[in-house]
C-alpha atoms as a PDB file:
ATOM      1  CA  UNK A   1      23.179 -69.753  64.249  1.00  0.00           C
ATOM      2  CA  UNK A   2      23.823 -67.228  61.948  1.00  0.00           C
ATOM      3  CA  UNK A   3      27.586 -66.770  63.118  1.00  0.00           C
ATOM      4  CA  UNK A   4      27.830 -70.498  62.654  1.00  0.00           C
ATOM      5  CA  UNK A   5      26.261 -69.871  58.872  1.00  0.00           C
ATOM      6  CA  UNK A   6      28.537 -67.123  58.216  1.00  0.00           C
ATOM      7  CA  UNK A   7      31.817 -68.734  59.200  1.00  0.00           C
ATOM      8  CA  UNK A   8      30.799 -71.814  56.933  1.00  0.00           C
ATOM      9  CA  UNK A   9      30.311 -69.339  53.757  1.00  0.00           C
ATOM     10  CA  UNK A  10      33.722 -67.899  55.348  1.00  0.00           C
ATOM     11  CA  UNK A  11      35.442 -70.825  54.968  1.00  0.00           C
ATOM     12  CA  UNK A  12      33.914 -72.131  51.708  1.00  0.00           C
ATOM     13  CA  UNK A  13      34.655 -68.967  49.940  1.00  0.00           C
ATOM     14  CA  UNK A  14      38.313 -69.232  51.392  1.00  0.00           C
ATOM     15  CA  UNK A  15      38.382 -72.851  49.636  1.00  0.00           C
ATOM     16  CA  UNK A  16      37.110 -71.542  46.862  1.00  0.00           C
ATOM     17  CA  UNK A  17      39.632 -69.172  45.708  1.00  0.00           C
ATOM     18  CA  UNK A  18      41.885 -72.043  46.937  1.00  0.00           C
ATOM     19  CA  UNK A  19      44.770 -73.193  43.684  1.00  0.00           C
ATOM     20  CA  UNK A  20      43.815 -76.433  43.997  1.00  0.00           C
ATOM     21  CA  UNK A  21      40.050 -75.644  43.923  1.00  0.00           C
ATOM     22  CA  UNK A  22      40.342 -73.605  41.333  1.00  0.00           C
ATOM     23  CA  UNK A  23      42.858 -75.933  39.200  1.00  0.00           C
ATOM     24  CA  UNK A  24      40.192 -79.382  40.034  1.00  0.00           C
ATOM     25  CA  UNK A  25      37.200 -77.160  38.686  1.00  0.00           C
ATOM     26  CA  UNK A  26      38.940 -76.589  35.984  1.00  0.00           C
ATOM     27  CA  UNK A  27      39.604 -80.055  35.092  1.00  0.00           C
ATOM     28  CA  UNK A  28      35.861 -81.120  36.095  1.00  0.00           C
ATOM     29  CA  UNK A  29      34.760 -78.389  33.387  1.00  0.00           C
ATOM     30  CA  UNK A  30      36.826 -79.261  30.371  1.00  0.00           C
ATOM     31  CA  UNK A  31      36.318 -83.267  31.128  1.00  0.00           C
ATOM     32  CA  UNK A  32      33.027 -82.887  31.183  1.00  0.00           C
ATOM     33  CA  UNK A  33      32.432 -80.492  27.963  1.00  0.00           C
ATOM     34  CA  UNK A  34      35.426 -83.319  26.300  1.00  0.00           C
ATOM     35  CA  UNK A  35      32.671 -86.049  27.405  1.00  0.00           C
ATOM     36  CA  UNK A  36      29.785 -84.273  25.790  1.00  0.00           C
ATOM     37  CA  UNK A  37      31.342 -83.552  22.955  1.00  0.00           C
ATOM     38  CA  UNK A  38      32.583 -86.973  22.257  1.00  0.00           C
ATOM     39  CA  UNK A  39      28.702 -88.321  23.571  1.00  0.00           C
ATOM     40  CA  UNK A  40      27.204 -86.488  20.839  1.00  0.00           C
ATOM     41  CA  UNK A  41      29.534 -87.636  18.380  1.00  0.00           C
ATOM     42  CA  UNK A  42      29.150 -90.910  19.368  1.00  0.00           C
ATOM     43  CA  UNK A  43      25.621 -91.229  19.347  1.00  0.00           C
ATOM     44  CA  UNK A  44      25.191 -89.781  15.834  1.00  0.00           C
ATOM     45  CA  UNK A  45      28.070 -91.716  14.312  1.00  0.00           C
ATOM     46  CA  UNK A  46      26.203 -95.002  15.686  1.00  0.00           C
ATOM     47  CA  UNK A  47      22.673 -93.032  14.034  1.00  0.00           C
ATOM     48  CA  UNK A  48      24.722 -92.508  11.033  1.00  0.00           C
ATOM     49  CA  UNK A  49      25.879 -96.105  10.888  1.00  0.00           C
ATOM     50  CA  UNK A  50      22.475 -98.512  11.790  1.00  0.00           C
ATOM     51  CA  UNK A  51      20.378 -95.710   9.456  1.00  0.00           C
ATOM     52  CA  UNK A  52      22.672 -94.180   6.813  1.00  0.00           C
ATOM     53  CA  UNK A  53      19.919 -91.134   6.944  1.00  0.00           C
ATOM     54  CA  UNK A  54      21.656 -87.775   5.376  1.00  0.00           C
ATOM     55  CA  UNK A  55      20.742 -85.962   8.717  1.00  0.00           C
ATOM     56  CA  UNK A  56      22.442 -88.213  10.847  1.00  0.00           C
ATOM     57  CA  UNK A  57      25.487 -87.617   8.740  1.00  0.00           C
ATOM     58  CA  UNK A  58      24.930 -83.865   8.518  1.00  0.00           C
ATOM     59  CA  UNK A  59      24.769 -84.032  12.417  1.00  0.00           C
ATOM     60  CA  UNK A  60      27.512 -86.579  12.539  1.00  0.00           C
ATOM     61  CA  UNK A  61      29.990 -84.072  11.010  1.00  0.00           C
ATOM     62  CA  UNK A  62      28.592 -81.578  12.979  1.00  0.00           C
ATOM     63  CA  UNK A  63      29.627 -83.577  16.239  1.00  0.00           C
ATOM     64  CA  UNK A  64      32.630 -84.641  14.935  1.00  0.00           C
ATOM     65  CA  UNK A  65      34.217 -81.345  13.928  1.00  0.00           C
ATOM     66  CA  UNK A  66      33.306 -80.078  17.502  1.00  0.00           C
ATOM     67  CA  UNK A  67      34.630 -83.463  19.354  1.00  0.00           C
ATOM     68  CA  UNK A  68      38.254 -83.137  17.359  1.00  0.00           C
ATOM     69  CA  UNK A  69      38.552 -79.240  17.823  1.00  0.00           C
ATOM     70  CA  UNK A  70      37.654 -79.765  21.781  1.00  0.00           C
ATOM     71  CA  UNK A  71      39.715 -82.459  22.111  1.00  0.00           C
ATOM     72  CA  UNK A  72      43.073 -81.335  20.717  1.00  0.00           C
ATOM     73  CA  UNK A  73      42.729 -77.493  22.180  1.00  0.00           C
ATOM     74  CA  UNK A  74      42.209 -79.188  25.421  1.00  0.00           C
ATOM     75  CA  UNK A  75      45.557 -80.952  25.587  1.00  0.00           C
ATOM     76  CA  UNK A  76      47.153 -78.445  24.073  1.00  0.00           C
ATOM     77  CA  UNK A  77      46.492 -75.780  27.050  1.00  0.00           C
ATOM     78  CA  UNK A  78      46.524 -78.497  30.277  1.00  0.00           C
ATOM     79  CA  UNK A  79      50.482 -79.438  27.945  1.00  0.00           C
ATOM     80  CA  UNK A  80      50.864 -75.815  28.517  1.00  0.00           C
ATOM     81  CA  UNK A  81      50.263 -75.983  31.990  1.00  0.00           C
ATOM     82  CA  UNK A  82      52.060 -79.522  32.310  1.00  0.00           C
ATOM     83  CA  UNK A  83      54.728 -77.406  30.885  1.00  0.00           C
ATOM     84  CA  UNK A  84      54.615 -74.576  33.344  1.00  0.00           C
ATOM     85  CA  UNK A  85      54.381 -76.989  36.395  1.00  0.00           C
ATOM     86  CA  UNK A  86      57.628 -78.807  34.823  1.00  0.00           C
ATOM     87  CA  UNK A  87      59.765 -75.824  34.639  1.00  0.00           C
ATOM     88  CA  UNK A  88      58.227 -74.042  38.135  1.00  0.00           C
ATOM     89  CA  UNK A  89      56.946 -71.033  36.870  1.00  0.00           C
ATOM     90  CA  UNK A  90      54.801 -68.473  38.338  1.00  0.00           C
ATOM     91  CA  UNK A  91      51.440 -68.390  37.006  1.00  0.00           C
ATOM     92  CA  UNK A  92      47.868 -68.516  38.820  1.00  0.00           C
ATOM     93  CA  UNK A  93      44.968 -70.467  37.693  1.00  0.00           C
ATOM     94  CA  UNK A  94      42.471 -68.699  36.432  1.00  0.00           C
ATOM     95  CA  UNK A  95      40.239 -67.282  38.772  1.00  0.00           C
ATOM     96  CA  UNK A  96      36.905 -68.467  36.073  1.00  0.00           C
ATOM     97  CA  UNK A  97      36.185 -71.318  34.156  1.00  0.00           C
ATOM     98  CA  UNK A  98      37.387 -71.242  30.849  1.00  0.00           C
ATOM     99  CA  UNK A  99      39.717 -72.554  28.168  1.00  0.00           C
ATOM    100  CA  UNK A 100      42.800 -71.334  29.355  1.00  0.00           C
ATOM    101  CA  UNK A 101      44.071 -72.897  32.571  1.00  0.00           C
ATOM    102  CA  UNK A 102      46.222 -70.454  34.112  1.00  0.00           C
ATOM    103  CA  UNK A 103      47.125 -67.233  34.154  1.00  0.00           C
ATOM    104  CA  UNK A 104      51.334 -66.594  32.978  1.00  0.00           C
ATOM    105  CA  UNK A 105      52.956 -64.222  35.476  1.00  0.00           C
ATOM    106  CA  UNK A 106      55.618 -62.449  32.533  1.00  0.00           C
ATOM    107  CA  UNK A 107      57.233 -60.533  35.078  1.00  0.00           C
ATOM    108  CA  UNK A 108      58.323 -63.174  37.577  1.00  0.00           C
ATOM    109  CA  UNK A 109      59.609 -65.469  34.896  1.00  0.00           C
ATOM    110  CA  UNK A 110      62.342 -65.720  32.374  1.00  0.00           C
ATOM    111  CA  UNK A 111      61.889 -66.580  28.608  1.00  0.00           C
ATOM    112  CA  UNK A 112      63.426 -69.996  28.741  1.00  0.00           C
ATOM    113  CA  UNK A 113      60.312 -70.959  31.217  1.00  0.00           C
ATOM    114  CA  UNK A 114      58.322 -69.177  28.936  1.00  0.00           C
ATOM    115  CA  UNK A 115      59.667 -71.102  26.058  1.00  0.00           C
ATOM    116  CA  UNK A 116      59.123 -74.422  27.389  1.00  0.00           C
ATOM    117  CA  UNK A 117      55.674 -73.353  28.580  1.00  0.00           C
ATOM    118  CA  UNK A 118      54.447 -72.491  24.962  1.00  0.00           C
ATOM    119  CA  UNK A 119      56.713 -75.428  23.425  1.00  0.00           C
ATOM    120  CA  UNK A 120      54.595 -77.700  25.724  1.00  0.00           C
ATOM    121  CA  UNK A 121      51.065 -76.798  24.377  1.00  0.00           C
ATOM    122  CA  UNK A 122      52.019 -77.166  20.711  1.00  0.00           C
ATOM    123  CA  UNK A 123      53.653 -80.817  21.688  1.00  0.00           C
ATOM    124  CA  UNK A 124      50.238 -81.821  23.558  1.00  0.00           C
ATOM    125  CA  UNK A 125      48.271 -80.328  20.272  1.00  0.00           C
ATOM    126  CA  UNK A 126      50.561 -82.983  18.172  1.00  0.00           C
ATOM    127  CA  UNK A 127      50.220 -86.139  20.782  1.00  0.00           C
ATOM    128  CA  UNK A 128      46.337 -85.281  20.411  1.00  0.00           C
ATOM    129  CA  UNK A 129      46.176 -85.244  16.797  1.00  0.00           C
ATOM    130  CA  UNK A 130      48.400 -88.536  16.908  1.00  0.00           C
ATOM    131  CA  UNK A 131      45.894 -90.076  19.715  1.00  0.00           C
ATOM    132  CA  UNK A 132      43.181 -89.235  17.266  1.00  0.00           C
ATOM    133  CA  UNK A 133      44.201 -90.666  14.382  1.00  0.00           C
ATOM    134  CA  UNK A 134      45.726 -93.822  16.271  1.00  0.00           C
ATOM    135  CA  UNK A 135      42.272 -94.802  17.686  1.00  0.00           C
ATOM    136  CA  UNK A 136      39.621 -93.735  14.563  1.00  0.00           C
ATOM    137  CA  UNK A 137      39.290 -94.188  11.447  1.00  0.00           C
ATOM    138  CA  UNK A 138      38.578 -91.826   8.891  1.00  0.00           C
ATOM    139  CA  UNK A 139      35.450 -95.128   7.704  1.00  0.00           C
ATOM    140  CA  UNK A 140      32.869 -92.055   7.143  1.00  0.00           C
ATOM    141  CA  UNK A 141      32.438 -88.456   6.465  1.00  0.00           C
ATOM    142  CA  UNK A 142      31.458 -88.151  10.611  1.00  0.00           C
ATOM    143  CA  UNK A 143      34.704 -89.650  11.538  1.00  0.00           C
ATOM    144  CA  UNK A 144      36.867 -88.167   9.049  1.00  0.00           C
ATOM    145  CA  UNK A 145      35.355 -84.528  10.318  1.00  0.00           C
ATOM    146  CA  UNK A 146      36.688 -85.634  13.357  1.00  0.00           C
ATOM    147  CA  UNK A 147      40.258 -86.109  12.380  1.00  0.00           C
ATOM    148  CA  UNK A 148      40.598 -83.192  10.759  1.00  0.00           C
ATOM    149  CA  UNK A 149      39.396 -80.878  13.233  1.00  0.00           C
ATOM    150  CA  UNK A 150      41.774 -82.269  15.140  1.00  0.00           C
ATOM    151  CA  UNK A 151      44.645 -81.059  12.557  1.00  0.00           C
ATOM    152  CA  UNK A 152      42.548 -77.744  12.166  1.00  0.00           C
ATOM    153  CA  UNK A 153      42.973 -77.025  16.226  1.00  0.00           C
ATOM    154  CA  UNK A 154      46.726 -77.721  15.531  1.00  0.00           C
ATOM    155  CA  UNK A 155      47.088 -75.501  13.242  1.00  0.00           C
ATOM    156  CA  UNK A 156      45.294 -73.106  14.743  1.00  0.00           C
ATOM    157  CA  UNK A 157      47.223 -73.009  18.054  1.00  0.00           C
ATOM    158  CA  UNK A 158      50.294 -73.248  15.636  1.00  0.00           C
ATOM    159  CA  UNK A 159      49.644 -70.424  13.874  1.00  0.00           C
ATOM    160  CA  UNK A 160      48.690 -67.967  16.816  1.00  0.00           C
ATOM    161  CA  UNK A 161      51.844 -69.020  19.045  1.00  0.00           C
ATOM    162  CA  UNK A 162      54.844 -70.162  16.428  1.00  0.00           C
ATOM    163  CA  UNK A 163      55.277 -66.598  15.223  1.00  0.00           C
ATOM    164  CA  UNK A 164      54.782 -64.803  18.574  1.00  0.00           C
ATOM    165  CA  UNK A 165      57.860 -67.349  19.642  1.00  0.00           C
ATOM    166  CA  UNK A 166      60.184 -66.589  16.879  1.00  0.00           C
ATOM    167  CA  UNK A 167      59.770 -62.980  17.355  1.00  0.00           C
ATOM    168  CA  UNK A 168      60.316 -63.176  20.581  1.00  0.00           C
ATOM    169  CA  UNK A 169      63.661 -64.678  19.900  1.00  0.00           C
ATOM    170  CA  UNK A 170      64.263 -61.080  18.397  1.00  0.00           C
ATOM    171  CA  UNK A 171      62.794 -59.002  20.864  1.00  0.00           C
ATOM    172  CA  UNK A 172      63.121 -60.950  24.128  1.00  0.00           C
ATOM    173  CA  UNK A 173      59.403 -59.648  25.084  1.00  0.00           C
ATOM    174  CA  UNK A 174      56.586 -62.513  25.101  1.00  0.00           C
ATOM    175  CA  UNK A 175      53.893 -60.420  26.022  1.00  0.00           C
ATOM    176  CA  UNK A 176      54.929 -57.461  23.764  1.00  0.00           C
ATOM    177  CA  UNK A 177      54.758 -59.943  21.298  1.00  0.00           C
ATOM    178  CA  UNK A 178      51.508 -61.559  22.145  1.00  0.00           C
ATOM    179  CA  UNK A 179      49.927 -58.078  22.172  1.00  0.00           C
ATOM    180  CA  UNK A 180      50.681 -58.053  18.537  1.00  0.00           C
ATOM    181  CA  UNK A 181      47.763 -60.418  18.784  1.00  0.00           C
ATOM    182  CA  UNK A 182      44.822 -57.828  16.613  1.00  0.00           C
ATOM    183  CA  UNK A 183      41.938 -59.483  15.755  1.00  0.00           C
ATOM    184  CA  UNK A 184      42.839 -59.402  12.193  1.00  0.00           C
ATOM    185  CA  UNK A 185      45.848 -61.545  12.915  1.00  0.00           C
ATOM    186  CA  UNK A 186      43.496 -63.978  14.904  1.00  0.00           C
ATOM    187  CA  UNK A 187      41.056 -63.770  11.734  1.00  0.00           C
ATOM    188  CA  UNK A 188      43.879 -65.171   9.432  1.00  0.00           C
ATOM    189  CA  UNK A 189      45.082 -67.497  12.155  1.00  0.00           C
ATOM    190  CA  UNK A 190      41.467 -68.672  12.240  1.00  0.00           C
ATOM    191  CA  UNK A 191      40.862 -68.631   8.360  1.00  0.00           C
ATOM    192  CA  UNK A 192      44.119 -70.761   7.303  1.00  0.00           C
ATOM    193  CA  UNK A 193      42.738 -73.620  10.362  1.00  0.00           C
ATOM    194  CA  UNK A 194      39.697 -73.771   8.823  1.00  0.00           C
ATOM    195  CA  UNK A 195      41.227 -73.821   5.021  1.00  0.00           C
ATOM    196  CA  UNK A 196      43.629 -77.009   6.579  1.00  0.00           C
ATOM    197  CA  UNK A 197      40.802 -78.520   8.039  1.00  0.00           C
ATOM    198  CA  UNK A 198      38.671 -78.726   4.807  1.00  0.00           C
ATOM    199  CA  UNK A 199      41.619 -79.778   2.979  1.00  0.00           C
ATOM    200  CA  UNK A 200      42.418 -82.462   5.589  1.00  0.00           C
ATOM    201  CA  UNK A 201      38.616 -83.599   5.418  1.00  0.00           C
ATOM    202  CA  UNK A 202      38.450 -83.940   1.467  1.00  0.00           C
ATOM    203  CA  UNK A 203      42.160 -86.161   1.836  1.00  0.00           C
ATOM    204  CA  UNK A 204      40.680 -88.101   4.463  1.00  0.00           C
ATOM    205  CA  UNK A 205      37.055 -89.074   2.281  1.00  0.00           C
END
């Protein structure tokens, strides 16, 4: 009995650690924290709507701001790994749930995979912003929130990985480049998001 038990941990640990495993948790993960975060927003934009109460607005920006940022970071990294995939680069997924799908093998790959890798997120960031805005409208402070934390998310993963491509142009060494990376320059990345984002809200209303 116990030999029996111990093979079938065996063999389910084996399958975990699996790509495919690994790749479909993944996806499970970020579908299901997209479909909370749009649940939420949902249910207090319809709040916000039958009741016009101040809270339910409050909480409808609230919701909204998180549903846009989740939603356009999330097709921005699965672009970059649509992008990795396309161009047959060596990568592994990432061993733990998290944002980023995959782990970028710089060694085993040259810098026109890498290129089209990174392109690839920033082109998913823009068809999410464009999805966004194609299928809501900006009616109430809740839905314009929304919209532009979906720009803000844009921006953001613009300004991290546009300047760590054009130096690399220079230096012909990604991850040099992305070690450049200091929290400061993640603080200003961070900081000129959230200044677009506010901007893009007060157009929007």
């Amino acid at each position: 009995m116990n030999d029996s038990v111990n093979s079938t941990e065996a063999a389910f640990a084996e399958l975990s650690q699996r790509p495919g495993f690994l790749l479909a948790k993944q996806a499970g993960i970020h579908l299901a924290v997209w479909l909370l975060s749009f649940s939420l927003f949902a249910a207090t934009d319809s709040w916000t709507e039958l009741t016009g109460s101040s809270l339910a607005s409050l909480l409808n920006m609230l919701t909204g701001i998180v549903a846009g940022f989740v939603t356009v970071n999330l097709v921005h990294e699965w672009f970059h790994y649509l992008g990795a995939k396309l161009t047959s680069g060596q990568y592994a997924i990432a061993a733990r749930p998290g944002l980023f799908v995959f782990d970028w093998h710089f060694d085993k790959n040259s810098l026109g995979r890498f290129y089209v890798m990174s392109i690839a997120g920033s082109v998913g960031g823009a068809l999410g912003v464009w999805y966004l805005f194609a299928n809501i409208s900006p009616d109430n402070s809740g839905r314009a929130a929304l919209l532009a934390a979906g720009v803000a998310g844009f921006v953001l993963g613009s300004l991290i990985e546009w300047p760590v491509l054009l130096r690399t142009r220079r230096s012909r060494d990604p991850l040099a480049e992305l070690s450049k990376l200091t929290p400061p320059v993640l603080g200003r990345a961070i900081a000129g998001s959230a200044i677009t984002g506010v901007l893009c809200w007060m157009a929007l209303t």
